[in-house]
PDB file of N, CA and C in Angstrom:
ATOM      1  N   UNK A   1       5.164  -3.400 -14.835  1.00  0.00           N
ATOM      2  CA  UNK A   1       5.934  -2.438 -15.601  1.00  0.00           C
ATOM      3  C   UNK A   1       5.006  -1.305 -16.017  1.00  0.00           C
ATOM      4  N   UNK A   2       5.521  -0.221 -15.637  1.00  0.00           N
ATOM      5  CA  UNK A   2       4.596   1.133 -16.148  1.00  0.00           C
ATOM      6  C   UNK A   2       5.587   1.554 -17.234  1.00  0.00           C
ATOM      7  N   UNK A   3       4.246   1.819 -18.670  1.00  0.00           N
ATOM      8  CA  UNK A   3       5.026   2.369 -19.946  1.00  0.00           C
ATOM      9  C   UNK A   3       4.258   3.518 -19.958  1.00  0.00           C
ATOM     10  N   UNK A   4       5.033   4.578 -20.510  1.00  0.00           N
ATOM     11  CA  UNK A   4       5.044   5.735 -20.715  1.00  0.00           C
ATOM     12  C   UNK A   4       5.150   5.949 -22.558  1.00  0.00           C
ATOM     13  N   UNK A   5       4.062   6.339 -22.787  1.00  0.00           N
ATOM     14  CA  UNK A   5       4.822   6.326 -24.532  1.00  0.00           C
ATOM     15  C   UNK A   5       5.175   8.002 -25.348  1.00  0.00           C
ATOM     16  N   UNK A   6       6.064   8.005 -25.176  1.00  0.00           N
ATOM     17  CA  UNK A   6       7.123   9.037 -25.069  1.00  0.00           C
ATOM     18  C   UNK A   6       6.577   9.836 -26.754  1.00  0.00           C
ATOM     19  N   UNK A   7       6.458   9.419 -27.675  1.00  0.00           N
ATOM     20  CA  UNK A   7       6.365  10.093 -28.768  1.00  0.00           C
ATOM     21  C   UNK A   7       4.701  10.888 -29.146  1.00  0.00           C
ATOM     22  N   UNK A   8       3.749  10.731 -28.592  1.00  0.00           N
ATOM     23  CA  UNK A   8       2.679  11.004 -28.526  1.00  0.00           C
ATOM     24  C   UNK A   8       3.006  12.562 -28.078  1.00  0.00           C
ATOM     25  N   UNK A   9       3.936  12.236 -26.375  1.00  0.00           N
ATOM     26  CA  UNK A   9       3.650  14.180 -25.753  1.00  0.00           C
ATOM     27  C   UNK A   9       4.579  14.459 -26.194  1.00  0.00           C
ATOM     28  N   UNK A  10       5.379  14.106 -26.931  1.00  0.00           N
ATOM     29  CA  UNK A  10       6.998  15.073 -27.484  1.00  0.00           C
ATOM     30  C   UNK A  10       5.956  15.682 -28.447  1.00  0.00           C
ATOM     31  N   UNK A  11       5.093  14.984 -29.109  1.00  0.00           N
ATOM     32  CA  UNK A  11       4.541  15.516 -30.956  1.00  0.00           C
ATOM     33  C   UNK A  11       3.647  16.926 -30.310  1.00  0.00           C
ATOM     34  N   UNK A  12       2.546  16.636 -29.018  1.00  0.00           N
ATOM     35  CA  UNK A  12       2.233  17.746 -28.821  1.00  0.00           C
ATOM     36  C   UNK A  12       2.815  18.258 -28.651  1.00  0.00           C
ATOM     37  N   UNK A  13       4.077  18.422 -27.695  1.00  0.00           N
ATOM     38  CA  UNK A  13       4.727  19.239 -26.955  1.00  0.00           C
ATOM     39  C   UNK A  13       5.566  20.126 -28.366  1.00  0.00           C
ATOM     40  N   UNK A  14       6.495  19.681 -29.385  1.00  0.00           N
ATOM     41  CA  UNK A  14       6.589  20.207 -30.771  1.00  0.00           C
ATOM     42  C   UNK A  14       5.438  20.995 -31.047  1.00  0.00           C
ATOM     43  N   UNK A  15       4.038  20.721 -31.593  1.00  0.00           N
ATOM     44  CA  UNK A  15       3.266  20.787 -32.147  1.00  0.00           C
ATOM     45  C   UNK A  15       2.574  22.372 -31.448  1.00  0.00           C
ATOM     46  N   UNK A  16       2.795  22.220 -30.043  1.00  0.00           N
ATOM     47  CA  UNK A  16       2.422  23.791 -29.433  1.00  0.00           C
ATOM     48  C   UNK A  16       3.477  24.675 -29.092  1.00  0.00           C
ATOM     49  N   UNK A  17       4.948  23.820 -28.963  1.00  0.00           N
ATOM     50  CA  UNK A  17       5.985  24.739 -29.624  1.00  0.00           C
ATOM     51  C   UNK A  17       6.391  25.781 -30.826  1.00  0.00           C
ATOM     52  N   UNK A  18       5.593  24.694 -32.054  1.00  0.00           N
ATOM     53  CA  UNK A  18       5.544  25.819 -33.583  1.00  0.00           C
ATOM     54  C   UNK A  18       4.183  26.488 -33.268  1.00  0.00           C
ATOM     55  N   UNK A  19       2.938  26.153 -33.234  1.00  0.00           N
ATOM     56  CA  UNK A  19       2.240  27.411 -32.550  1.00  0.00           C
ATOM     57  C   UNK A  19       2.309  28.289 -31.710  1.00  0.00           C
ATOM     58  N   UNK A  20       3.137  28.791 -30.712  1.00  0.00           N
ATOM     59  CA  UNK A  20       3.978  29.770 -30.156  1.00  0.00           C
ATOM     60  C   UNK A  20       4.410  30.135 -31.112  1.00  0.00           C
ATOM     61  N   UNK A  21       5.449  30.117 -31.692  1.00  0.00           N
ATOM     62  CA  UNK A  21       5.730  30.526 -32.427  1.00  0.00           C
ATOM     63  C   UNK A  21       5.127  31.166 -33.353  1.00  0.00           C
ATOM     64  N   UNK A  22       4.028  30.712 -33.965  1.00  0.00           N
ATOM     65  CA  UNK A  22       3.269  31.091 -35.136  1.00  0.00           C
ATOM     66  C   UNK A  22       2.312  32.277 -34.054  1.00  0.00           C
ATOM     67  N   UNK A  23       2.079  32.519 -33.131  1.00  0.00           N
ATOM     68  CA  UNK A  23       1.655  33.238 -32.425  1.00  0.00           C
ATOM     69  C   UNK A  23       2.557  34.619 -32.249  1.00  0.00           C
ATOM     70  N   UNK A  24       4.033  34.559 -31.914  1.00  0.00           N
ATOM     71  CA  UNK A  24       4.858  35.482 -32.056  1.00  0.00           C
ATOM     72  C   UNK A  24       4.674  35.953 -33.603  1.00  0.00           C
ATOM     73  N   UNK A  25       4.996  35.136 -34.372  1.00  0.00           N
ATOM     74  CA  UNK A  25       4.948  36.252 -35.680  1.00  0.00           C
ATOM     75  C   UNK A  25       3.380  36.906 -36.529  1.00  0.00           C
ATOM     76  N   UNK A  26       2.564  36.395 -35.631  1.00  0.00           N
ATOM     77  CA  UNK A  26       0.974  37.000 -35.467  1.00  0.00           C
ATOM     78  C   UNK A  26       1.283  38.635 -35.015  1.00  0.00           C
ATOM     79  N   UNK A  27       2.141  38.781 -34.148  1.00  0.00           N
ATOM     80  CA  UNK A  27       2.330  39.750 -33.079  1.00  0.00           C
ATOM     81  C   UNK A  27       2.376  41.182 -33.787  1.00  0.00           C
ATOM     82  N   UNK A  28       3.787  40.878 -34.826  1.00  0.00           N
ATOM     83  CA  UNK A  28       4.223  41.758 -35.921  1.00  0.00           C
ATOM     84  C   UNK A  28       3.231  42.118 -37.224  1.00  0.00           C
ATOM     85  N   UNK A  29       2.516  40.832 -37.584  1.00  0.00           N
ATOM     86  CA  UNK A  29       1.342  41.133 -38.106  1.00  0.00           C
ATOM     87  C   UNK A  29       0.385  42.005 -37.892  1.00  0.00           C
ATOM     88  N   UNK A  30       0.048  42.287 -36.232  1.00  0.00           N
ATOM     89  CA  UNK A  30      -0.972  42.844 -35.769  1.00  0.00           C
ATOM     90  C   UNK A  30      -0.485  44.004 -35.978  1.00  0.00           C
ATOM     91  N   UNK A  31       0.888  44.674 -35.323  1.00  0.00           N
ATOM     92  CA  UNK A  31       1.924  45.757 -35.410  1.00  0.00           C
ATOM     93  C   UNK A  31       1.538  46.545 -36.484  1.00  0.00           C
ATOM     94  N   UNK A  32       1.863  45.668 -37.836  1.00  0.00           N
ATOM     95  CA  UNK A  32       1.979  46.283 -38.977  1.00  0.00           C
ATOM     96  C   UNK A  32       0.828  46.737 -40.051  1.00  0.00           C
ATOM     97  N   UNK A  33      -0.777  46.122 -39.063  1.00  0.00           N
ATOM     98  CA  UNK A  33      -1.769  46.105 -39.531  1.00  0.00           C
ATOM     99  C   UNK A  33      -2.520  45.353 -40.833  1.00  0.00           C
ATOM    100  N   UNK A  34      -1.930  44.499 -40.496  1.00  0.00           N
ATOM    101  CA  UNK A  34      -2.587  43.085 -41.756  1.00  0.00           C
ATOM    102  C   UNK A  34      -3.364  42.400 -40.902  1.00  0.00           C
ATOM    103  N   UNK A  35      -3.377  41.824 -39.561  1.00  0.00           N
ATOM    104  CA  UNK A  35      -4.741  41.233 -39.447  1.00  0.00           C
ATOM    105  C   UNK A  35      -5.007  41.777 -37.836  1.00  0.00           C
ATOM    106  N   UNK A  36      -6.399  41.809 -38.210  1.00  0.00           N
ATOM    107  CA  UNK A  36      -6.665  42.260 -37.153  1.00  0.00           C
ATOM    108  C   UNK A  36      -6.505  41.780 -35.331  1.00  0.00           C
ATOM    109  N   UNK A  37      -6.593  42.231 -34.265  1.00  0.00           N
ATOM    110  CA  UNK A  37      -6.696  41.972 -33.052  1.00  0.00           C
ATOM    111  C   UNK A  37      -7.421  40.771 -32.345  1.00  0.00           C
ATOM    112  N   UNK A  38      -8.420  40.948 -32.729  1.00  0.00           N
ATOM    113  CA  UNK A  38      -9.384  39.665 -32.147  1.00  0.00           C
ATOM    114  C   UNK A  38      -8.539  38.492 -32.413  1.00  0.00           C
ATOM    115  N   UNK A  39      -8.543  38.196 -33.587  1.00  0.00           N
ATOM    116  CA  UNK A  39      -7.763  36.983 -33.696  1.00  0.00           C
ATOM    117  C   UNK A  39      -6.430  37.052 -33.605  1.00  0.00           C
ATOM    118  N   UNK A  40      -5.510  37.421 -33.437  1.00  0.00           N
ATOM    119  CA  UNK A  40      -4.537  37.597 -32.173  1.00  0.00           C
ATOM    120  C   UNK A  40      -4.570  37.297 -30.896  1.00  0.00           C
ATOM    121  N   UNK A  41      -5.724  38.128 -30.286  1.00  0.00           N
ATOM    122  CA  UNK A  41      -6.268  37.344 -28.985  1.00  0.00           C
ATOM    123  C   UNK A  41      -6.865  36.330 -29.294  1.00  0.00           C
ATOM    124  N   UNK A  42      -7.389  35.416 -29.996  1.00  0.00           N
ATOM    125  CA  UNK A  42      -7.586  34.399 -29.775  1.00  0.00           C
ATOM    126  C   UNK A  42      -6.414  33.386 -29.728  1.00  0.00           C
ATOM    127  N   UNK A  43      -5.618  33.480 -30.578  1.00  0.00           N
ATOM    128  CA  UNK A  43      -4.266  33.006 -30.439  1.00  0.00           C
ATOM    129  C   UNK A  43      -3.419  33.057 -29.700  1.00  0.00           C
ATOM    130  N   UNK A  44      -3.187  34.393 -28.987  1.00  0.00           N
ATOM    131  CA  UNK A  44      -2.343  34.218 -27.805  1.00  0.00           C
ATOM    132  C   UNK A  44      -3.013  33.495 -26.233  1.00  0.00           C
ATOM    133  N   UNK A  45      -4.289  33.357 -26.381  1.00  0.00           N
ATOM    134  CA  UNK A  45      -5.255  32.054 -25.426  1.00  0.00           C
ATOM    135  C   UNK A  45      -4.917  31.324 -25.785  1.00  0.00           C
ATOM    136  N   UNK A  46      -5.304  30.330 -26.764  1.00  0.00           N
ATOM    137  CA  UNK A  46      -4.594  28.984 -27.219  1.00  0.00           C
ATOM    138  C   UNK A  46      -3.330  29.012 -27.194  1.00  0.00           C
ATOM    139  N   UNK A  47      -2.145  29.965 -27.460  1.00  0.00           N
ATOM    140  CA  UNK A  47      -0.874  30.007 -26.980  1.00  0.00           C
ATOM    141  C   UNK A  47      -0.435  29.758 -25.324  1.00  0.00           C
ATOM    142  N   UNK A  48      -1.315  30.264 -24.823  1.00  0.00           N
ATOM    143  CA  UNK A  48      -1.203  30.286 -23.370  1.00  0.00           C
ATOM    144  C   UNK A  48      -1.953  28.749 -22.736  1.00  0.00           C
ATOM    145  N   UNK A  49      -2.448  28.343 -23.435  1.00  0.00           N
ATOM    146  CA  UNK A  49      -3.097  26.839 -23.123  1.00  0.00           C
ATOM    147  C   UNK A  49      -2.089  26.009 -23.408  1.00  0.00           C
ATOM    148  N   UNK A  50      -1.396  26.075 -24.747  1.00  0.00           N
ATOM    149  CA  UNK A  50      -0.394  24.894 -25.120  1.00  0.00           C
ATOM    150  C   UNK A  50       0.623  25.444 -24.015  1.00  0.00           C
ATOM    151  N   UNK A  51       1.103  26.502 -23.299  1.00  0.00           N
ATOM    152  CA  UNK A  51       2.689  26.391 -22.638  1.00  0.00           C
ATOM    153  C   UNK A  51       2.095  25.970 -21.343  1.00  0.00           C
ATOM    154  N   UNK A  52       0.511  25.722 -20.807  1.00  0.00           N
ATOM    155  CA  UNK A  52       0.310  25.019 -19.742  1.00  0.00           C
ATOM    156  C   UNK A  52      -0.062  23.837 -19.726  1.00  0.00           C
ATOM    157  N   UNK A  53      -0.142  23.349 -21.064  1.00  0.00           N
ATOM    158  CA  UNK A  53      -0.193  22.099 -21.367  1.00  0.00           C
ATOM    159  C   UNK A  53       1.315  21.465 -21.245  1.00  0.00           C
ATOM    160  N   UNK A  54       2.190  21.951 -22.174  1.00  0.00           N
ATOM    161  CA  UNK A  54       3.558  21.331 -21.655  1.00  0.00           C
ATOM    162  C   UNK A  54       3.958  21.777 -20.859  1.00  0.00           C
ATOM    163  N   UNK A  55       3.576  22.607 -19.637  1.00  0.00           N
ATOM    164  CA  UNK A  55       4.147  22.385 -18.163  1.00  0.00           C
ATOM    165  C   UNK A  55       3.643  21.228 -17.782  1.00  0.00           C
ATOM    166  N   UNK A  56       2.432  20.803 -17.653  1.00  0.00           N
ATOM    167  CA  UNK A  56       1.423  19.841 -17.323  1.00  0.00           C
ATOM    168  C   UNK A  56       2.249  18.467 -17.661  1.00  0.00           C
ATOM    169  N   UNK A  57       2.938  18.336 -18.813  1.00  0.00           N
ATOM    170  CA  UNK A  57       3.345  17.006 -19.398  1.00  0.00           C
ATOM    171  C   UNK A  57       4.640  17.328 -18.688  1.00  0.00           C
ATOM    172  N   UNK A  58       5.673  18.054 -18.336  1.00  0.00           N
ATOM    173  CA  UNK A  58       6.828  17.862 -17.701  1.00  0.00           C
ATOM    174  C   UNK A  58       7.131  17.535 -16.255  1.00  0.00           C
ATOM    175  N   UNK A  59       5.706  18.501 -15.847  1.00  0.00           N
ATOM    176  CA  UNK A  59       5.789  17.800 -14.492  1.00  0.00           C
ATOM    177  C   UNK A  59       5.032  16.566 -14.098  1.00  0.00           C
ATOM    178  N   UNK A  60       4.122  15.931 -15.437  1.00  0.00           N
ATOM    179  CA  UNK A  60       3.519  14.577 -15.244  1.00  0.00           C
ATOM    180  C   UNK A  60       4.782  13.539 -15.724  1.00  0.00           C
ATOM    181  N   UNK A  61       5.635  14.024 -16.060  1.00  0.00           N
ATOM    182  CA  UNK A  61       6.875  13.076 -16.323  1.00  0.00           C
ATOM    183  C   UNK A  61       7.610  12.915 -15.116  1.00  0.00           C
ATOM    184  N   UNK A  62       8.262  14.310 -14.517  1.00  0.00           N
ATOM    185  CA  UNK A  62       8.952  14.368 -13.487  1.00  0.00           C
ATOM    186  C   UNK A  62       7.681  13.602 -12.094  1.00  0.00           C
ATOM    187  N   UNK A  63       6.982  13.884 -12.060  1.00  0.00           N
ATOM    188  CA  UNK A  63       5.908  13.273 -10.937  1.00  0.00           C
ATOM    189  C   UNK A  63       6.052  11.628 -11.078  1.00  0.00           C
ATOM    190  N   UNK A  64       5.746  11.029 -12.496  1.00  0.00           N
ATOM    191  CA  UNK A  64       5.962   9.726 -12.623  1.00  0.00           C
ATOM    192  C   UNK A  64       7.251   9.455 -12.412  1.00  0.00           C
ATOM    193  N   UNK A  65       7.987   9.395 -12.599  1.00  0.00           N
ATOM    194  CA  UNK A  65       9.795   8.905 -12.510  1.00  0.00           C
ATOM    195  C   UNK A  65      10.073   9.369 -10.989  1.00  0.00           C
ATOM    196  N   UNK A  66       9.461  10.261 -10.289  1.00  0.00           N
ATOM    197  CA  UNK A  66       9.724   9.749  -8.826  1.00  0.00           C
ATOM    198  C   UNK A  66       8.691   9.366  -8.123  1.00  0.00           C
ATOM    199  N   UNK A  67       7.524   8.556  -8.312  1.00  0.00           N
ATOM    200  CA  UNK A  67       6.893   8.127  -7.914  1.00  0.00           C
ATOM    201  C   UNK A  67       7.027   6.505  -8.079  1.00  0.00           C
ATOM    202  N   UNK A  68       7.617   5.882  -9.620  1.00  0.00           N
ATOM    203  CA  UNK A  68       8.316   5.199  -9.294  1.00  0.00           C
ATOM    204  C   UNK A  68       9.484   4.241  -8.400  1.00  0.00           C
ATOM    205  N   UNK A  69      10.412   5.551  -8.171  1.00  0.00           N
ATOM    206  CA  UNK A  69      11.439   5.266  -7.578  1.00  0.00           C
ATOM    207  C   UNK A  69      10.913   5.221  -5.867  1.00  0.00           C
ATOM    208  N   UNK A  70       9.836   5.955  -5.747  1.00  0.00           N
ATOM    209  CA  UNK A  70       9.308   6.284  -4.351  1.00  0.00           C
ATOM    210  C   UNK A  70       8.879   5.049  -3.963  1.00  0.00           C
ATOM    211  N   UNK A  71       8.065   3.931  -5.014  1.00  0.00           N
ATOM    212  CA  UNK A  71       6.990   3.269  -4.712  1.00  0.00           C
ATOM    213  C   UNK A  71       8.434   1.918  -4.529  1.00  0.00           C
ATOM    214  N   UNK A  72       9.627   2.162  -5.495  1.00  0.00           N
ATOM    215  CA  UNK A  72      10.802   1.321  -5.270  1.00  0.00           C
ATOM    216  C   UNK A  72      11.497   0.884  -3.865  1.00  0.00           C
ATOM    217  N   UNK A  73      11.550   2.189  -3.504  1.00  0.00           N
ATOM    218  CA  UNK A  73      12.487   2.396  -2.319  1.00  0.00           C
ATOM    219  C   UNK A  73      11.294   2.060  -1.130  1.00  0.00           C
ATOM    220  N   UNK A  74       9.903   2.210  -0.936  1.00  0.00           N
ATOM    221  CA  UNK A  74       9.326   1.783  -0.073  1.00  0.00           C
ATOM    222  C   UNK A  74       9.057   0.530   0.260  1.00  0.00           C
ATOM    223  N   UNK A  75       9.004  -0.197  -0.694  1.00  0.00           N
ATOM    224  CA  UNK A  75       8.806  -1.941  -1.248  1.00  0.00           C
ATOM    225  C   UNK A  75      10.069  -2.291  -0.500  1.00  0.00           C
ATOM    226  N   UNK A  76      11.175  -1.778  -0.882  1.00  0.00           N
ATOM    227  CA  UNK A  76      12.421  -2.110  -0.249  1.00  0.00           C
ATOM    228  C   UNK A  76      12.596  -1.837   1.191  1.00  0.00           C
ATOM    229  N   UNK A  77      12.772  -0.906   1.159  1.00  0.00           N
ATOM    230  CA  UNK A  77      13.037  -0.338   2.597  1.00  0.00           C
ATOM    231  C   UNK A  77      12.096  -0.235   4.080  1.00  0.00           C
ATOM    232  N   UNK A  78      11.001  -1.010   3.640  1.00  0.00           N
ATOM    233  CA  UNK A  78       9.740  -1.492   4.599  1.00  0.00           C
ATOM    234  C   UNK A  78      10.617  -2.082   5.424  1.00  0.00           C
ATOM    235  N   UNK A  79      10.406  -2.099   7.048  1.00  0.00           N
ATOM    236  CA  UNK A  79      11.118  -2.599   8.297  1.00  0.00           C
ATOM    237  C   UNK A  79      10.277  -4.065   8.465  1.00  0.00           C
ATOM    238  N   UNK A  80       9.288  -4.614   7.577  1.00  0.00           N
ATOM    239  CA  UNK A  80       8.867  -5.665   7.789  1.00  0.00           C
ATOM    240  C   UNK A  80       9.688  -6.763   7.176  1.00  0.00           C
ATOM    241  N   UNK A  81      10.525  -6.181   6.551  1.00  0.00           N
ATOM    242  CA  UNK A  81      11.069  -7.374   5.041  1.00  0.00           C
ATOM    243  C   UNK A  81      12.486  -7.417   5.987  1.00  0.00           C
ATOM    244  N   UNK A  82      13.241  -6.494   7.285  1.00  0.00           N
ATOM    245  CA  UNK A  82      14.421  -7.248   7.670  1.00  0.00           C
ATOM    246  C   UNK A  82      13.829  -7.454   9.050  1.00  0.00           C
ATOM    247  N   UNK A  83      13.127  -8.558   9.365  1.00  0.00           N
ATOM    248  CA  UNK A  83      12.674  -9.444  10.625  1.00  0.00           C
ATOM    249  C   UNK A  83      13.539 -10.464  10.574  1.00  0.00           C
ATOM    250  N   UNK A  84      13.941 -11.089  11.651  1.00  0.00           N
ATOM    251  CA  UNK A  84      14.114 -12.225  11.620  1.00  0.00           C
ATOM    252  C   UNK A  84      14.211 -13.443  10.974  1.00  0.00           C
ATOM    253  N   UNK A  85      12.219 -13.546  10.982  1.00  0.00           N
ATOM    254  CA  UNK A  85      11.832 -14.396  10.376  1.00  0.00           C
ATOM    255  C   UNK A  85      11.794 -14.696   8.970  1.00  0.00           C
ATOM    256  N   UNK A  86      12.492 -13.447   8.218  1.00  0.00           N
ATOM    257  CA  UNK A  86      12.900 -13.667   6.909  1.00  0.00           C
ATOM    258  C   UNK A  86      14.237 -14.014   6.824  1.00  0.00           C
ATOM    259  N   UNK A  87      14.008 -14.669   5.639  1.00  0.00           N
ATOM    260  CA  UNK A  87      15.643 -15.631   5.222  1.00  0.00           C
ATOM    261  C   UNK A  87      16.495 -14.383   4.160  1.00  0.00           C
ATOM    262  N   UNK A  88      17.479 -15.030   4.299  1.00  0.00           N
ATOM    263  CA  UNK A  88      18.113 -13.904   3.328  1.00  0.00           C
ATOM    264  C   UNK A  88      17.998 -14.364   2.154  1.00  0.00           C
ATOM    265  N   UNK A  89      17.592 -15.412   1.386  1.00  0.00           N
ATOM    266  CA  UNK A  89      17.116 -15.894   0.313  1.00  0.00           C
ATOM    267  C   UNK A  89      15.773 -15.248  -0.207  1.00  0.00           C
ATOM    268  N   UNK A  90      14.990 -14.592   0.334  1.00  0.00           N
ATOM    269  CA  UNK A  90      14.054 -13.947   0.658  1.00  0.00           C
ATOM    270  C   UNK A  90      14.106 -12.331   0.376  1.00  0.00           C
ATOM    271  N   UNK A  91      15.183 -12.017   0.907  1.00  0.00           N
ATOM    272  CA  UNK A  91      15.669 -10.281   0.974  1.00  0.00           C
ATOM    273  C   UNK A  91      16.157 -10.725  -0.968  1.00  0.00           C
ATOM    274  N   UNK A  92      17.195 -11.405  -0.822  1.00  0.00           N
ATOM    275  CA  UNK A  92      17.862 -11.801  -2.180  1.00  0.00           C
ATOM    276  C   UNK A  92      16.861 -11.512  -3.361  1.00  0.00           C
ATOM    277  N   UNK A  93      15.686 -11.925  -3.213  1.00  0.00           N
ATOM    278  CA  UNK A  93      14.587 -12.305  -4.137  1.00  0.00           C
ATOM    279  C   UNK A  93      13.391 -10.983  -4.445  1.00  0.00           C
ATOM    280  N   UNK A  94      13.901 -10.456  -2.648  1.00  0.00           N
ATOM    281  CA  UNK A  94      13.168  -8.870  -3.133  1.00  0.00           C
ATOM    282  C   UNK A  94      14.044  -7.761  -3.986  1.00  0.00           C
ATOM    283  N   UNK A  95      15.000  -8.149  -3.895  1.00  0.00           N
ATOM    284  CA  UNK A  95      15.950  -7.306  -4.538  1.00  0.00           C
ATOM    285  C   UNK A  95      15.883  -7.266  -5.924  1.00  0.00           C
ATOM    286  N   UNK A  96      15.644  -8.710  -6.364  1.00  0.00           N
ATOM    287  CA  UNK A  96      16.274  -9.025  -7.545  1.00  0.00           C
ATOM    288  C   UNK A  96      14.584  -8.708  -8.377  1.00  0.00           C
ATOM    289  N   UNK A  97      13.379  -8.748  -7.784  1.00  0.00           N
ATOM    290  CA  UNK A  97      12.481  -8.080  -7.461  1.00  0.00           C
ATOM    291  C   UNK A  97      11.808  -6.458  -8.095  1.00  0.00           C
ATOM    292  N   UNK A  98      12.891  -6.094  -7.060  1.00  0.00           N
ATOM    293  CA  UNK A  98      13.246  -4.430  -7.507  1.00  0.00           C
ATOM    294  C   UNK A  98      14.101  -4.046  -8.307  1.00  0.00           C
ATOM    295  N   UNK A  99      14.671  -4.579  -8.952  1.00  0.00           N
ATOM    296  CA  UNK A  99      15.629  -4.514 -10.003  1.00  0.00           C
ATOM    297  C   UNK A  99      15.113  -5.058 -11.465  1.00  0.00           C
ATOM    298  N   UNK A 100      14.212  -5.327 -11.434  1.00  0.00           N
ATOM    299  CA  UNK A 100      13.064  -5.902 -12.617  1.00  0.00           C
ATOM    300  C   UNK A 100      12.407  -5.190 -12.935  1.00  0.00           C
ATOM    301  N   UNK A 101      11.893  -4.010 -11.861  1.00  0.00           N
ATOM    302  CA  UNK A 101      10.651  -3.419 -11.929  1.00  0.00           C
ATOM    303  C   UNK A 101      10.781  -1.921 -12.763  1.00  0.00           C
ATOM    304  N   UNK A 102      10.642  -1.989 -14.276  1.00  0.00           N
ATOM    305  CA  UNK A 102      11.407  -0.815 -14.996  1.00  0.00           C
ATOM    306  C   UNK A 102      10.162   0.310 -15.371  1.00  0.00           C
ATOM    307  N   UNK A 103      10.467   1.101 -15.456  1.00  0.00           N
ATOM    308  CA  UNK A 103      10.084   2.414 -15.858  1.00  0.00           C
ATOM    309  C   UNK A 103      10.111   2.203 -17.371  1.00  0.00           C
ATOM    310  N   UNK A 104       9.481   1.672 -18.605  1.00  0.00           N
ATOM    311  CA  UNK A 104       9.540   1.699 -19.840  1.00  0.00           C
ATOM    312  C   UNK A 104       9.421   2.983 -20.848  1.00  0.00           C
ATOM    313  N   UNK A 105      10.133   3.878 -21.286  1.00  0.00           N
ATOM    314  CA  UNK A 105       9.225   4.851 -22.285  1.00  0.00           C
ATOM    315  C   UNK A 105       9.844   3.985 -23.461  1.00  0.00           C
ATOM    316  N   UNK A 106       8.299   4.099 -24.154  1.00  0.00           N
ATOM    317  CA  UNK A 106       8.158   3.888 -25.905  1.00  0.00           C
ATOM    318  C   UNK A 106       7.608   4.859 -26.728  1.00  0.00           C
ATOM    319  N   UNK A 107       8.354   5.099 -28.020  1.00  0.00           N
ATOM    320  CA  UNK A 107       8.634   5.603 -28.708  1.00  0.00           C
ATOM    321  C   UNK A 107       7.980   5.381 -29.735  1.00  0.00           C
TER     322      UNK A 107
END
């Protein structure tokens, strides 16, 4: 069983969501001349790190959940497992097999 624990990258993924944010209203700050530039640019770098960080975690989600199903359907669908020489008590047992084999996220 592969677990995934789901509340760890939601908190970053939140967590560089409100910094974006706090980066946009930096923006108007700079505009209106209360703080200066530099640190603006430094913020909109670290802004630009967290939205490639949660690309990074969406497509390490989407990558896992079909790599799963990939590693499912190959286990299954291998031309060695309908020979002959296997019983159907056998196929029965791979099935039941692959139907066990869960994708866990915890929270």
């Amino acid at each position: 069983m592969k677990t995934v624990f789901e509340k760890p990258v939601f908190l970053v993924m939140v967590s560089y969501g409100l910094y974006i944010g706090l980066t946009s209203c930096l923006i108007i700050q700079v505009i209106q001349g209360f703080i200066h530039q530099i640190i603006l640019g430094l913020c909109i770098v670290s802004s630009l790190e967290g939205i490639l960080t949660i690309i990074i975690y969406c497509v390490y989600t989407s990558n896992l959940d079909n790599l799963h199903d990939g590693i499912l359907n190959g286990l299954f669908e291998h031309r060695l497992f309908y020979t002959r020489n296997k019983s159907f008590y056998h196929l029965i047992l791979i099935m039941m097999t692959r139907a066990t084999i869960l994708l866990k996220f915890k929270a």
